[in-house]
C-alpha atoms as a PDB file:
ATOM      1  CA  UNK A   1     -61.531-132.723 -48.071  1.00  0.00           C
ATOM      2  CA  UNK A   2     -64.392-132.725 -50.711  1.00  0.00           C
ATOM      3  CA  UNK A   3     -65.761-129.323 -50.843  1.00  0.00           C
ATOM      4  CA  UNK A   4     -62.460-127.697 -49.769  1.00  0.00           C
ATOM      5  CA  UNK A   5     -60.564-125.276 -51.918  1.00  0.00           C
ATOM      6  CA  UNK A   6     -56.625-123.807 -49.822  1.00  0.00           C
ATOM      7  CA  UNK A   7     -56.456-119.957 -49.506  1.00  0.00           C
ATOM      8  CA  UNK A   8     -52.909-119.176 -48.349  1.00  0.00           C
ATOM      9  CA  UNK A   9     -51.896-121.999 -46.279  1.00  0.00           C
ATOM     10  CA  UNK A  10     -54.911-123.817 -45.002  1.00  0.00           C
ATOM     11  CA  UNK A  11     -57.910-125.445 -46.853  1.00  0.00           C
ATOM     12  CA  UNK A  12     -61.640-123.951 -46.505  1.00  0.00           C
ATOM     13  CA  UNK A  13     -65.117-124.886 -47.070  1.00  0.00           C
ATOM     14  CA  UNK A  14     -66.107-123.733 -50.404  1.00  0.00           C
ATOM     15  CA  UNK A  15     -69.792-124.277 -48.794  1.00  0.00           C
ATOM     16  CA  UNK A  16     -69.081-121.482 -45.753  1.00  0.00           C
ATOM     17  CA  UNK A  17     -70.742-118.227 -45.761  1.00  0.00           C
ATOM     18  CA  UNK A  18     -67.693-116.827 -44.267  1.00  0.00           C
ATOM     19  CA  UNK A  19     -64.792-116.514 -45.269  1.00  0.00           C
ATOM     20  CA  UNK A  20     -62.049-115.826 -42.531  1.00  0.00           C
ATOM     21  CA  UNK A  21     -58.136-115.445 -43.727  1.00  0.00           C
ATOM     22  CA  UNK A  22     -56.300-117.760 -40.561  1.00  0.00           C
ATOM     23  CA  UNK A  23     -53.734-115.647 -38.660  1.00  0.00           C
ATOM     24  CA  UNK A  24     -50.448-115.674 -40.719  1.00  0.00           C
ATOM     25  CA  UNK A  25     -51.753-116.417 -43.780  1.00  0.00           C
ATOM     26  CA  UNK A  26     -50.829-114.481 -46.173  1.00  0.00           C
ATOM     27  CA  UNK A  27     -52.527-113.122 -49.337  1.00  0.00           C
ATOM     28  CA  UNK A  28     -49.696-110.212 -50.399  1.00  0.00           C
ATOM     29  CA  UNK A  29     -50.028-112.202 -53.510  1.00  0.00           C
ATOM     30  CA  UNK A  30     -53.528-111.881 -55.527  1.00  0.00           C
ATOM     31  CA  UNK A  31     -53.212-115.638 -57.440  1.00  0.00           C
ATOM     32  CA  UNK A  32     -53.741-116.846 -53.550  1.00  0.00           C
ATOM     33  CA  UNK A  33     -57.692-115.190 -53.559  1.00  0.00           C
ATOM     34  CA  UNK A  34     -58.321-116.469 -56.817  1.00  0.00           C
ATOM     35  CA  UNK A  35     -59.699-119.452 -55.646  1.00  0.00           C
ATOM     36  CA  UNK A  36     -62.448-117.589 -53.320  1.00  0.00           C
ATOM     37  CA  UNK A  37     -64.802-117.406 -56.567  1.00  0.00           C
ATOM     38  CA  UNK A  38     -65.526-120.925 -56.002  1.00  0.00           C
ATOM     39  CA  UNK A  39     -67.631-119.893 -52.612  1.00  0.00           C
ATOM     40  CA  UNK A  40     -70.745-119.501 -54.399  1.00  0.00           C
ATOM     41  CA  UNK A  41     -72.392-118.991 -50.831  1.00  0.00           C
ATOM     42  CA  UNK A  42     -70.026-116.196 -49.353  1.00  0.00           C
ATOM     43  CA  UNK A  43     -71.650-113.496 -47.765  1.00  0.00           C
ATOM     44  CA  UNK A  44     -69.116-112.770 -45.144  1.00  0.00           C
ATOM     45  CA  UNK A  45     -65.165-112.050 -45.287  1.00  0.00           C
ATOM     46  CA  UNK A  46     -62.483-111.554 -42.808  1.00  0.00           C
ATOM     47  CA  UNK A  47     -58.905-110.485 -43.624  1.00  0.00           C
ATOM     48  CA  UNK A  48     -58.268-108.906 -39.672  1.00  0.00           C
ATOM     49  CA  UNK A  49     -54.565-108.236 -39.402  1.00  0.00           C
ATOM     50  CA  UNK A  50     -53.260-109.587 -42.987  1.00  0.00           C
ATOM     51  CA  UNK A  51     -51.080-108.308 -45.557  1.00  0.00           C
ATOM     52  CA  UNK A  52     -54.113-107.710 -47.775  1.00  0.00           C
ATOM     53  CA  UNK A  53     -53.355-104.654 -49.874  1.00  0.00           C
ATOM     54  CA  UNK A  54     -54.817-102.692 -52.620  1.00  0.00           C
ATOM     55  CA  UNK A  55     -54.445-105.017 -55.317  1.00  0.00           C
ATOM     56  CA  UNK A  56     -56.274-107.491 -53.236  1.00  0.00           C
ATOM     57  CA  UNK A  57     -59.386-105.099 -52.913  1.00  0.00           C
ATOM     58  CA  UNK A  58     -59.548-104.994 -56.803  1.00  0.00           C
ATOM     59  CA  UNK A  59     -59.791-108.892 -56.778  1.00  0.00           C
ATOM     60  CA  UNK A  60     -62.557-108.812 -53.801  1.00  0.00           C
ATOM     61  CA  UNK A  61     -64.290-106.562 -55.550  1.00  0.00           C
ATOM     62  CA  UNK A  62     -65.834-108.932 -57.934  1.00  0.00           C
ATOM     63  CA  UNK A  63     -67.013-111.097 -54.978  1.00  0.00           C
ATOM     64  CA  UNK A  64     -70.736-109.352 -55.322  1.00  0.00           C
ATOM     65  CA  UNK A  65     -72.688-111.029 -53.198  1.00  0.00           C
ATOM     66  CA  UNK A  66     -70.298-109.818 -50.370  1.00  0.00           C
ATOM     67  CA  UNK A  67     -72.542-108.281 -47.397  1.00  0.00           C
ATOM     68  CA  UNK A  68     -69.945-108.040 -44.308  1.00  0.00           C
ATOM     69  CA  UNK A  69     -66.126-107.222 -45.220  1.00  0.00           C
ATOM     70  CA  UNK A  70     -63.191-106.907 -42.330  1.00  0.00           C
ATOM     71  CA  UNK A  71     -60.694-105.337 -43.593  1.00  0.00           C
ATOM     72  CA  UNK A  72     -59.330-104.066 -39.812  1.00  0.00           C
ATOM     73  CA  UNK A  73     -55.312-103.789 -39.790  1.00  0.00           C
ATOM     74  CA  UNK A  74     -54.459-104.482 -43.737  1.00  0.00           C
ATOM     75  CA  UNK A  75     -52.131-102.780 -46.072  1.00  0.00           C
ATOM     76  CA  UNK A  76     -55.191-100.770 -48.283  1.00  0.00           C
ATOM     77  CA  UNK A  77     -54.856 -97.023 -48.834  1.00  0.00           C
ATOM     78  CA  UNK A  78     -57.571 -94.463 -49.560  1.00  0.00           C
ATOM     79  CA  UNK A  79     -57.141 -95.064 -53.387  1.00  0.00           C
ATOM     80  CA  UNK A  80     -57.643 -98.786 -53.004  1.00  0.00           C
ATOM     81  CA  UNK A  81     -60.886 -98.385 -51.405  1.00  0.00           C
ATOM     82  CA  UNK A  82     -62.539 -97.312 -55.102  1.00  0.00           C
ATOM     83  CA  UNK A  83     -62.875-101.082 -55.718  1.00  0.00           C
ATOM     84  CA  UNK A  84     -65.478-101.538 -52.942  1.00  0.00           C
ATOM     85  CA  UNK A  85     -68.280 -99.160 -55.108  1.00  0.00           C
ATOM     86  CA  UNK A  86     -68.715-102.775 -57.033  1.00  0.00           C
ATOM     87  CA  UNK A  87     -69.792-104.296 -53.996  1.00  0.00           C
ATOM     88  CA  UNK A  88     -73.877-103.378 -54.367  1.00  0.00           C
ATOM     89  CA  UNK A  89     -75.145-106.102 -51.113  1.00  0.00           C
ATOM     90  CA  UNK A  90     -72.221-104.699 -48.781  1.00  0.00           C
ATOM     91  CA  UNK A  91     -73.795-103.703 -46.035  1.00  0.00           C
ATOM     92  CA  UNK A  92     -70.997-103.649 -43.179  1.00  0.00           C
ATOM     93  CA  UNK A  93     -67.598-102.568 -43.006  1.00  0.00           C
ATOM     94  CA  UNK A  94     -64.656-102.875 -40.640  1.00  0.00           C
ATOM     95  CA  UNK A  95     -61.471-100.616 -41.601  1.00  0.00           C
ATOM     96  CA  UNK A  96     -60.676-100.396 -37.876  1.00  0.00           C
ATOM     97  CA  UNK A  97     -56.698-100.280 -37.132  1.00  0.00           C
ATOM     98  CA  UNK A  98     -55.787 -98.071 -40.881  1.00  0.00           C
ATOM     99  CA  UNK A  99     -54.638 -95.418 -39.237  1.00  0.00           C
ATOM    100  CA  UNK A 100     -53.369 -94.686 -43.401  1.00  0.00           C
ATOM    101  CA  UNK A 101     -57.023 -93.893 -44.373  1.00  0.00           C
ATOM    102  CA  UNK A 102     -58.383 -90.196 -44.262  1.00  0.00           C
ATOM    103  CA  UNK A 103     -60.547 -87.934 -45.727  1.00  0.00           C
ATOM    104  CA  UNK A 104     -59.731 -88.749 -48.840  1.00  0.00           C
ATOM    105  CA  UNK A 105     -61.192 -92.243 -49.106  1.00  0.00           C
ATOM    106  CA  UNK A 106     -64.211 -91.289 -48.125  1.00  0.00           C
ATOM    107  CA  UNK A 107     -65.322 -90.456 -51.699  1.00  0.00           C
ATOM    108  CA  UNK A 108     -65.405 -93.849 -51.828  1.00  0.00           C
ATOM    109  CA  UNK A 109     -67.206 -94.732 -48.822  1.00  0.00           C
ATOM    110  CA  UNK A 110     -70.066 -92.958 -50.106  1.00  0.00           C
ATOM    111  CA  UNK A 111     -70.338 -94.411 -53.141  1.00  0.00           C
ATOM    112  CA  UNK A 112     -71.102 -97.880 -51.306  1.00  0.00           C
ATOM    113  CA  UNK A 113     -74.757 -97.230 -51.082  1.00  0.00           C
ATOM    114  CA  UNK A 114     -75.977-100.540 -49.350  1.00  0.00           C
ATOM    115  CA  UNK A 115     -73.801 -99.545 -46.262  1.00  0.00           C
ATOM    116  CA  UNK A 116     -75.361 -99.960 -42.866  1.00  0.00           C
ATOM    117  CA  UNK A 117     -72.423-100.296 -40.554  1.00  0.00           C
ATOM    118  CA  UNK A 118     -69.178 -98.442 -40.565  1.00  0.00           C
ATOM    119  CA  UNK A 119     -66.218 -99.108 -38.628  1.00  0.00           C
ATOM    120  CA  UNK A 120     -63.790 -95.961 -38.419  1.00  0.00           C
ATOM    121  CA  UNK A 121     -62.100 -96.223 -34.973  1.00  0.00           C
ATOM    122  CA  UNK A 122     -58.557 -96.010 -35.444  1.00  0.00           C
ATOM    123  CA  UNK A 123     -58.063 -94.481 -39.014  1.00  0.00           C
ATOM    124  CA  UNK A 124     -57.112 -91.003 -39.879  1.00  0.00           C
ATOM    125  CA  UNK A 125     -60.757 -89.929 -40.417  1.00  0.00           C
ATOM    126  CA  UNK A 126     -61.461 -86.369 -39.415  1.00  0.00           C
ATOM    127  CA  UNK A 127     -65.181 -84.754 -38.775  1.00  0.00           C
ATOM    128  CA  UNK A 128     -64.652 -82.947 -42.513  1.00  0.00           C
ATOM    129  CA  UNK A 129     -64.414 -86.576 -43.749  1.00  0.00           C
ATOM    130  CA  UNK A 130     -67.162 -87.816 -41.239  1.00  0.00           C
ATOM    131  CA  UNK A 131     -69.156 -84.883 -42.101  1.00  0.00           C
ATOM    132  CA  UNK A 132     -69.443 -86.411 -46.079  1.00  0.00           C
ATOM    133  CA  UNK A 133     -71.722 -89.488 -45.184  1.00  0.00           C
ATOM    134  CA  UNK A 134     -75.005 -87.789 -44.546  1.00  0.00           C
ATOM    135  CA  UNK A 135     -75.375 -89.105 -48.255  1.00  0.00           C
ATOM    136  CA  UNK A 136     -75.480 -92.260 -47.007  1.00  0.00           C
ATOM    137  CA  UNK A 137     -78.843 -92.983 -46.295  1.00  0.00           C
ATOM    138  CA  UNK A 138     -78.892 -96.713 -45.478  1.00  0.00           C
ATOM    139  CA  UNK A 139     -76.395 -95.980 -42.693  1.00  0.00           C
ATOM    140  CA  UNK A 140     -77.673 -97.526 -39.309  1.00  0.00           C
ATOM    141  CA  UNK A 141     -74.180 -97.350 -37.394  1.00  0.00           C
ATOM    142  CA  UNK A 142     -70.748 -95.760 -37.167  1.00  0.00           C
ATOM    143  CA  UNK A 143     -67.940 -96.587 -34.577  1.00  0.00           C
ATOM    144  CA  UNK A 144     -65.116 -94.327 -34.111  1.00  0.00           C
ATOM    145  CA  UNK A 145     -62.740 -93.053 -31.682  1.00  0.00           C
ATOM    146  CA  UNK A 146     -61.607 -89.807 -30.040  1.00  0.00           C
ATOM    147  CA  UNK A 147     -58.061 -89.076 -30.346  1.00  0.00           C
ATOM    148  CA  UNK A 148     -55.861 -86.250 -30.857  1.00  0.00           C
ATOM    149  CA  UNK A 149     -58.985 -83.733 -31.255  1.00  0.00           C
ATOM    150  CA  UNK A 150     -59.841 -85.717 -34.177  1.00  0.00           C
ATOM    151  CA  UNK A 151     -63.980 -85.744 -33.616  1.00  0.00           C
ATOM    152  CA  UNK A 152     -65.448 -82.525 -30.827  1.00  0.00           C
ATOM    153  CA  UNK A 153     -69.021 -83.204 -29.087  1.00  0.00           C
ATOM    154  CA  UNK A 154     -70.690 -80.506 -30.801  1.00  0.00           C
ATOM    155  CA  UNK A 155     -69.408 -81.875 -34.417  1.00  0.00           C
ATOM    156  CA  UNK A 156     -70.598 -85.650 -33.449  1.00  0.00           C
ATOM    157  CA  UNK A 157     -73.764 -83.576 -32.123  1.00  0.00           C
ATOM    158  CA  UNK A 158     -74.907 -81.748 -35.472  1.00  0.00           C
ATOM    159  CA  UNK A 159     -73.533 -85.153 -37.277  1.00  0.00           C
ATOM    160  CA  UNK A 160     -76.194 -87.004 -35.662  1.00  0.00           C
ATOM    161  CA  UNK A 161     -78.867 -84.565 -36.400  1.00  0.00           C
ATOM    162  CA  UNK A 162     -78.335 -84.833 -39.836  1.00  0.00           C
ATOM    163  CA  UNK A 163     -78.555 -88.351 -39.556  1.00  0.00           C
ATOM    164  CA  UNK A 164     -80.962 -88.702 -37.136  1.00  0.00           C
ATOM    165  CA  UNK A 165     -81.513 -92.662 -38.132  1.00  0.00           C
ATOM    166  CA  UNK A 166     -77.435 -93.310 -37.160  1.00  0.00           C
ATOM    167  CA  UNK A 167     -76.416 -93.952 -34.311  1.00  0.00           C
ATOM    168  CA  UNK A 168     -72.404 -92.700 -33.971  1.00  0.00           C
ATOM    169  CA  UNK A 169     -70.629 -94.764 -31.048  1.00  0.00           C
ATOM    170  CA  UNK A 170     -67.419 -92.712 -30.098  1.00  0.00           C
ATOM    171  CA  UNK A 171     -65.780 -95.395 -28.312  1.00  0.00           C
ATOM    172  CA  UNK A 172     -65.281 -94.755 -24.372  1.00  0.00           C
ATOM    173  CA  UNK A 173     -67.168 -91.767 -24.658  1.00  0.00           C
ATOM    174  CA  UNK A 174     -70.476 -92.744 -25.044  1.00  0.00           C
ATOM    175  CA  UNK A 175     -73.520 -92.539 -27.907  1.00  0.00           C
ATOM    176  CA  UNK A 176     -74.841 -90.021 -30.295  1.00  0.00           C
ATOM    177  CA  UNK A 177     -77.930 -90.569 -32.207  1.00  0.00           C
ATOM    178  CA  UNK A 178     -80.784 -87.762 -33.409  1.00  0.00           C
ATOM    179  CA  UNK A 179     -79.057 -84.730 -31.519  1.00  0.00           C
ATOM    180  CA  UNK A 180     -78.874 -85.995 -28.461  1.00  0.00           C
ATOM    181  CA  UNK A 181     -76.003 -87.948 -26.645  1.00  0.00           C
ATOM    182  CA  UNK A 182     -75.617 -90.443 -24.038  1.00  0.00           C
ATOM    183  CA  UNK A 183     -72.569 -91.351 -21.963  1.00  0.00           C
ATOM    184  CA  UNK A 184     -69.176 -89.315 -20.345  1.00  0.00           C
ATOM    185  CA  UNK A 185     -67.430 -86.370 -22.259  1.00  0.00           C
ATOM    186  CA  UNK A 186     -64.128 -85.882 -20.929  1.00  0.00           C
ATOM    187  CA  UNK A 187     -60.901 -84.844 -22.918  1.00  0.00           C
END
């Protein structure tokens, strides 16, 4: 097991370029990421449907050459989202499934420059939040979903005006990019 280093309760290849937290696993406690410093190659990270929390985002946070970070169905609030500023290469991000994010982390959001891809379906994330990341000017692609009135056509439409270089995929609905939309509009 040369070249392998145990996250949780399995052992991975400090060599990988991804990083991918096995179902179950657990990571509630911080001293069990330590050892993810030792991936001098990791670009990638995936903790999908883990117990990862806030504190755990302060400890990721000084993984810089991060580019791609799942965090879909973790325990991370708005607040804890502030760590991910330090993250200057991260270019994609999955908070899918946190239905406990809103508006309010979105001050954060924008202060990760580098973004290209955002993931939004399934948070709390209204078009006054959505509205905020024209600021982001690196941003290529956001996914979200239409639920409970949270997103209307005409919103999503002047959205993608203003950022006429993003395309906004509402899923089931259809595609939004430089004012115009493709797909099915029904509520």
């Amino acid at each position: 097991m040369e070249h392998s280093i145990k996250v949780g309760r399995h052992f991975y290849n400090i060599k990988s370029e991804h990083f991918s937290l096995e179902y179950g696993d657990s990571v509630k406690k911080v001293k069990s990421l330590e050892n993810l410093i030792y991936f001098s190659n990791l670009k990638s990270a995936s903790f999908n449907s883990s117990d990862l929390n806030d504190e755990g985002l302060a400890f990721l946070s000084n993984l810089s050459q991060l580019e791609n970070l799942n965090l879909q169905e973790t325990n991370i609030s708005n607040e804890g989202l502030k760590n991910l500023i330090k993250l200057k290469n991260l270019k994609y991000l999955r908070l899918k499934e946190n239905y406990q994010l809103t508006d309010d982390c979105v001050q954060y959001l924008i202060g990760i420059e580098a973004l290209e891809d955002l993931q939004i379906q399934g948070t709390s994330i209204t078009e006054k939040g959505l509205d905020q990341l024209t600021v982001l000017k690196n941003l290529k692609n956001i996914v979200l979903d239409i639920w409970k009135n949270n997103f209307t056509q005409e919103a999503l439409l002047a959205l993608s005006e203003k950022m006429p270089d993003c395309s906004i995929l509402a899923k089931g609905k259809g595609e939004f990019k430089n004012g115009s939309f493709e797909g099915i509009w029904k509520i």
